[in-house]
Structures are given as structure tokens and as C-alpha cells.
PDB file of N, CA and C in Angstrom:
ATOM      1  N   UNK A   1     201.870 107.878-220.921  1.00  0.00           N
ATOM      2  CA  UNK A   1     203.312 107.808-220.989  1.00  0.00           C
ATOM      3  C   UNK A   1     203.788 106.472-221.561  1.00  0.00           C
ATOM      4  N   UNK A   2     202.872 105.016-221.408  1.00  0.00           N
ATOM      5  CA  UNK A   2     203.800 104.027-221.649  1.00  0.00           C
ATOM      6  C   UNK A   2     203.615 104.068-223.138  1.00  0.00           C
ATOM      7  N   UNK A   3     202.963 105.027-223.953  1.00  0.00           N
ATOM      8  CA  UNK A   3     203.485 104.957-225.526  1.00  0.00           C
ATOM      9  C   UNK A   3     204.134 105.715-226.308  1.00  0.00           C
ATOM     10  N   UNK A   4     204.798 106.532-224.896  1.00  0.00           N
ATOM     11  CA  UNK A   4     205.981 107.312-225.448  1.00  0.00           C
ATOM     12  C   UNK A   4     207.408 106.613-225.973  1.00  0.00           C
ATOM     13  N   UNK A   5     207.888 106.885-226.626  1.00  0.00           N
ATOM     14  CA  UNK A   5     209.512 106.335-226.533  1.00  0.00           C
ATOM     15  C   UNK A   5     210.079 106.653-226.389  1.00  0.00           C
ATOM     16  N   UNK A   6     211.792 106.590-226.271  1.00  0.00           N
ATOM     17  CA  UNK A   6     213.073 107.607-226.058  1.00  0.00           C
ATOM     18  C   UNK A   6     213.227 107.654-227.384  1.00  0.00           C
ATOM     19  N   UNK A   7     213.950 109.065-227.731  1.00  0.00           N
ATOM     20  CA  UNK A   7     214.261 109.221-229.336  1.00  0.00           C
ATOM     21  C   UNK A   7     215.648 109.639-229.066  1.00  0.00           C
ATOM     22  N   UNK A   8     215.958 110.757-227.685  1.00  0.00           N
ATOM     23  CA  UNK A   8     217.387 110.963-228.152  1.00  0.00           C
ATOM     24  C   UNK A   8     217.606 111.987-226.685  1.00  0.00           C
ATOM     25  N   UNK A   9     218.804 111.994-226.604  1.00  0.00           N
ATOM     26  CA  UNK A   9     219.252 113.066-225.570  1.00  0.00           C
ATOM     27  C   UNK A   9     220.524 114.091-226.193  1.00  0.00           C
ATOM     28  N   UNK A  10     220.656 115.269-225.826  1.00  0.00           N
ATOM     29  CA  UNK A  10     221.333 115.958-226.352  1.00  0.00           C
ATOM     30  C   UNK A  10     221.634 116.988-225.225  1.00  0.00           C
ATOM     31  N   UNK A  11     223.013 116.735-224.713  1.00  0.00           N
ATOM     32  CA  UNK A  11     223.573 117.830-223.842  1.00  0.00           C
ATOM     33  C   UNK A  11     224.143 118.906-224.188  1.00  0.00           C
ATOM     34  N   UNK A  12     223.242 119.990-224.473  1.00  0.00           N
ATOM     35  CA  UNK A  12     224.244 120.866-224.853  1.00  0.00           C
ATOM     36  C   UNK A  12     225.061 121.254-224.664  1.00  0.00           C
ATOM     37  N   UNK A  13     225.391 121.417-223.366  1.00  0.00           N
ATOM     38  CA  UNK A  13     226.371 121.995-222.551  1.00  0.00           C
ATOM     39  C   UNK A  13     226.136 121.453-221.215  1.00  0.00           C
ATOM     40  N   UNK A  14     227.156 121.757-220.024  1.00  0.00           N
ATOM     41  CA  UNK A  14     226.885 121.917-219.057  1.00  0.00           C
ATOM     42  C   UNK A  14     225.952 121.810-217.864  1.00  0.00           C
ATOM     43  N   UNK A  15     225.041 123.039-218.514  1.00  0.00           N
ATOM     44  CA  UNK A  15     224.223 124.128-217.684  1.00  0.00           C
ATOM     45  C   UNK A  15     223.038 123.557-218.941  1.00  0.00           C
ATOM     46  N   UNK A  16     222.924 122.704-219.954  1.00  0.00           N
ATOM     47  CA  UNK A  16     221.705 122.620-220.163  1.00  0.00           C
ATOM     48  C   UNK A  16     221.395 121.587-221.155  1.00  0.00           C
ATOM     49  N   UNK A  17     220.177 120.312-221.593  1.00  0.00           N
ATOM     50  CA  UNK A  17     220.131 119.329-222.388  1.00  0.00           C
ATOM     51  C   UNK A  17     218.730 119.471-222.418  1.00  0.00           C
ATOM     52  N   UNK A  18     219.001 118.619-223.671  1.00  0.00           N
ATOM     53  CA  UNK A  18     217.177 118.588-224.341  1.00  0.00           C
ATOM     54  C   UNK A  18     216.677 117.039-224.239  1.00  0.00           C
ATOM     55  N   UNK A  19     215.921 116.315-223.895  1.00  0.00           N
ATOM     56  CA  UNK A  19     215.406 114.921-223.779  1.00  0.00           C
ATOM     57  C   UNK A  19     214.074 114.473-225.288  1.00  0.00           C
ATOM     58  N   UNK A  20     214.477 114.163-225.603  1.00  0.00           N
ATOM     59  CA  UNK A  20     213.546 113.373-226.929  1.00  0.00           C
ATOM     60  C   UNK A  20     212.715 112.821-226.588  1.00  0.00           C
ATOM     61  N   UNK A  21     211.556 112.611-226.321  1.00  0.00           N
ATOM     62  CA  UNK A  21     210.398 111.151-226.634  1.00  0.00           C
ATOM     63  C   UNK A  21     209.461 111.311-227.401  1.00  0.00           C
ATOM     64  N   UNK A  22     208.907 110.314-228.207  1.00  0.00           N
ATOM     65  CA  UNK A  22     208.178 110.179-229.460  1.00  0.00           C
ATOM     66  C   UNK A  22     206.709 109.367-229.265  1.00  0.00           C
ATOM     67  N   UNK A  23     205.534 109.529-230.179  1.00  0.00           N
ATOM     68  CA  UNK A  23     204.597 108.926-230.134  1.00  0.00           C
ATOM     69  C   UNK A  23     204.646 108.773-231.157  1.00  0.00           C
ATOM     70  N   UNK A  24     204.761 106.823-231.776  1.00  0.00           N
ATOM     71  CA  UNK A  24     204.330 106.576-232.833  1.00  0.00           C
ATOM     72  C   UNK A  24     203.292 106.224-233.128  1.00  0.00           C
ATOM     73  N   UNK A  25     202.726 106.604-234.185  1.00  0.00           N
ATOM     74  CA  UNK A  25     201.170 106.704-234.854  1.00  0.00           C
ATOM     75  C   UNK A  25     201.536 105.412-236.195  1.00  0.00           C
ATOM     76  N   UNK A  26     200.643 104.256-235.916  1.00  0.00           N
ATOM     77  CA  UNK A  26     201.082 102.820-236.738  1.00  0.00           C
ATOM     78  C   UNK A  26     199.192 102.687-237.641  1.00  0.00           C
ATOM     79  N   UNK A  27     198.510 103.595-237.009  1.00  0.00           N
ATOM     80  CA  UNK A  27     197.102 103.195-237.521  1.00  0.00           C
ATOM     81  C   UNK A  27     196.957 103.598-239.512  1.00  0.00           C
ATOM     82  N   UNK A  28     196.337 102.774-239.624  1.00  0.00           N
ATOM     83  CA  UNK A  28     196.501 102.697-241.577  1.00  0.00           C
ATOM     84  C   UNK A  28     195.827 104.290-241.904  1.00  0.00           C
ATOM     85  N   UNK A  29     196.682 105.193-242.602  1.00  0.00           N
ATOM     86  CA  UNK A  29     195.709 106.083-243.261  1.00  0.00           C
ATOM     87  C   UNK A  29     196.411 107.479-242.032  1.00  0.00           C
ATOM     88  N   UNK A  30     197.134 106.936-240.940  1.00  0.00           N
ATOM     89  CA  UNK A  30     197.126 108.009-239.858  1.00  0.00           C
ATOM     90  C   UNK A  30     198.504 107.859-239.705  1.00  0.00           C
ATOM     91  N   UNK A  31     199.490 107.352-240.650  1.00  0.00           N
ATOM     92  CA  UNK A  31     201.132 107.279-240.119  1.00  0.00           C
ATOM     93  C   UNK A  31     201.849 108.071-239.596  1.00  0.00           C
ATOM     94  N   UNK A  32     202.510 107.861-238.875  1.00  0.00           N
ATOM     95  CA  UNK A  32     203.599 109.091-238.379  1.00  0.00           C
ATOM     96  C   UNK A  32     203.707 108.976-236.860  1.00  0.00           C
ATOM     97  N   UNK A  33     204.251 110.454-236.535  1.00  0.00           N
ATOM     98  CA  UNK A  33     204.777 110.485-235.049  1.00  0.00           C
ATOM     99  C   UNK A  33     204.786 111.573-234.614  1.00  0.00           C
ATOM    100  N   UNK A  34     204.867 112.326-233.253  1.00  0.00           N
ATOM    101  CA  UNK A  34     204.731 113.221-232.424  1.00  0.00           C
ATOM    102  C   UNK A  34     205.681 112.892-231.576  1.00  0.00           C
ATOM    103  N   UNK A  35     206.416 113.927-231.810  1.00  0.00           N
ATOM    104  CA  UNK A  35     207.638 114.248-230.953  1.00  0.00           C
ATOM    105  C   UNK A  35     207.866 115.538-229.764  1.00  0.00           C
ATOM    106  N   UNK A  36     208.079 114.856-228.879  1.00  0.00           N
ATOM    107  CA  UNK A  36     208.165 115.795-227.527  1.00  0.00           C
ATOM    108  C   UNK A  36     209.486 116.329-227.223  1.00  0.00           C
ATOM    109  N   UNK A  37     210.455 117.476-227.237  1.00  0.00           N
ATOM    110  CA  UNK A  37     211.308 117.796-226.464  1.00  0.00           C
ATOM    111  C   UNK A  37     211.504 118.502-225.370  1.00  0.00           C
ATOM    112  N   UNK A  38     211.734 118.102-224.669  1.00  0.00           N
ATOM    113  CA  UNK A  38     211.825 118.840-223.664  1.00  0.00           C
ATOM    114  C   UNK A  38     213.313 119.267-223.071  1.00  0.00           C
ATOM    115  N   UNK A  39     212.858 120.668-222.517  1.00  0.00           N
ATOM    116  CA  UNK A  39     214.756 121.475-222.361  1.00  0.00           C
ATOM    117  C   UNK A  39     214.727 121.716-220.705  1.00  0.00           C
ATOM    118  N   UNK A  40     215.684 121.361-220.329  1.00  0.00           N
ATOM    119  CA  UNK A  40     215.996 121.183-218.886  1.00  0.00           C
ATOM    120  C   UNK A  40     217.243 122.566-218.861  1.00  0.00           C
ATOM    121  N   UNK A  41     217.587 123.237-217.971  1.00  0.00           N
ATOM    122  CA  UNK A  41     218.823 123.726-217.081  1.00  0.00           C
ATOM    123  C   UNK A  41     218.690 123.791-216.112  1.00  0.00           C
ATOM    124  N   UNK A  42     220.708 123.647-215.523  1.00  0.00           N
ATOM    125  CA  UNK A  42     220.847 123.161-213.985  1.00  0.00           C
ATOM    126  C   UNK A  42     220.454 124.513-213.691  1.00  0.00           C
ATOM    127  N   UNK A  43     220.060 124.523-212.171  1.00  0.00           N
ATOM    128  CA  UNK A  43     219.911 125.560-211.043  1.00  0.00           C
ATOM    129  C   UNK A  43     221.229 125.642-209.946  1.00  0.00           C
ATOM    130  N   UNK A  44     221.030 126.907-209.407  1.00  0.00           N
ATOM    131  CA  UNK A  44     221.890 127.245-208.251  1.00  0.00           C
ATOM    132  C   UNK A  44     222.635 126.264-207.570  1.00  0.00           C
ATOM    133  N   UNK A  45     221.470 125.362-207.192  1.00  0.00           N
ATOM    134  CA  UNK A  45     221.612 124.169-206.592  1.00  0.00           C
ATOM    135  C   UNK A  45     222.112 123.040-207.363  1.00  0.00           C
ATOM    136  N   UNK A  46     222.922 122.550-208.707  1.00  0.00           N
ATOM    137  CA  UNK A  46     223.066 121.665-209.289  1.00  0.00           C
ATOM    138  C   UNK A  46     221.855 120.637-209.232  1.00  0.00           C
ATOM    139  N   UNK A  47     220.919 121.188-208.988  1.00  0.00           N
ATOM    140  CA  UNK A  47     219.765 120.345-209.805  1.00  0.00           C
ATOM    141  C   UNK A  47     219.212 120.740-210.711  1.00  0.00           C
ATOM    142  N   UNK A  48     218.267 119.799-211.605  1.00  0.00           N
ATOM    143  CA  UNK A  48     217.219 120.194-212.865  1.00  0.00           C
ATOM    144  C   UNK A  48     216.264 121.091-212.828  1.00  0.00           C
ATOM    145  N   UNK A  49     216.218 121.948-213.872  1.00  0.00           N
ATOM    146  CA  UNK A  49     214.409 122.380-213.863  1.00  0.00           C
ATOM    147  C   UNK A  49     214.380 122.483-215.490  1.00  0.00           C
ATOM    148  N   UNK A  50     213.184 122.185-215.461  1.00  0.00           N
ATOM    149  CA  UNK A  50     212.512 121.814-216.990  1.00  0.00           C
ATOM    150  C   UNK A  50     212.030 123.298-217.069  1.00  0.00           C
ATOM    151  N   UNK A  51     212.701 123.725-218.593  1.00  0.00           N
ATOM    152  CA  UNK A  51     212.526 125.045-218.927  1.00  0.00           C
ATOM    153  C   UNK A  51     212.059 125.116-220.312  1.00  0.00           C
ATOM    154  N   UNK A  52     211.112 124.367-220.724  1.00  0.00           N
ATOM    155  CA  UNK A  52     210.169 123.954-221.756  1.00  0.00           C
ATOM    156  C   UNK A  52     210.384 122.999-222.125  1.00  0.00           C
ATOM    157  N   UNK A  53     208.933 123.044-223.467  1.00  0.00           N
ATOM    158  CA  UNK A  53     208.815 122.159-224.595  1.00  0.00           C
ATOM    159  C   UNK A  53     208.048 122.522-225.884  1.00  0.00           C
ATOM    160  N   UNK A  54     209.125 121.881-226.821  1.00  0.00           N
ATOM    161  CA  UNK A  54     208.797 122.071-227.974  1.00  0.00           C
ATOM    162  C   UNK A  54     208.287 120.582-229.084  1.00  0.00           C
ATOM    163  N   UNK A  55     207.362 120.928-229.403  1.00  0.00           N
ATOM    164  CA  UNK A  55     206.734 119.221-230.371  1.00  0.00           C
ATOM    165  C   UNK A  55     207.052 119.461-232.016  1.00  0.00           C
ATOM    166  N   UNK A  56     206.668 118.629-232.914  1.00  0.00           N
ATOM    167  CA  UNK A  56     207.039 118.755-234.105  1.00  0.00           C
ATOM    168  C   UNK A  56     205.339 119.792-234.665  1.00  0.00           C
TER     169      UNK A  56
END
């Protein structure tokens, strides 16, 4: 986890938001990044549950 980053949050609505974090890849020949989203909606109870994830 500590070489994840925050990339972004996006509430869609209400009742549901998506959370961003990224792995950047800095090694020569291997550039780039891996991106995690993950989709949350509230429950009955006005709390969270994580209701997937999608990567690049």
C-alpha cells in the first residue's frame, strides 16, 4: 500500500463514489502506472460497502 497514491475521488451521487489510487512504475524501459478504482455504495445503514474494482 505505501506505493500507492491518491489519484482522485469522484462522487457520483449520493448513494455512490469511486476512489482513485495509482502505482507509479519510474524503472527505465518499464514506465507507466496502474491504476486502482474502486466503487463504494451507501447501505441501509448509511454506511460504506465496497462494490468493486476496476484497474486500467
Amino acid at each position: 500500500m505505501e506505493e500507492l497514491e491518491f489519484r482522485g475521488y469522484n462522487q457520483k451521487d449520493k448513494n455512490h463514489f469511486m476512489l482513485a489510487l495509482a502505482k507509479v512504475i519510474t524503472t527505465k524501459g518499464s514506465e507507466g502506472n496502474i491504476e486502482l478504482n474502486f466503487d463504494f455504495v451507501r447501505s441501509d445503514n448509511d454506511g460504506w460497502l465496497f462494490n468493486g474494482f476496476t484497474t486500467n
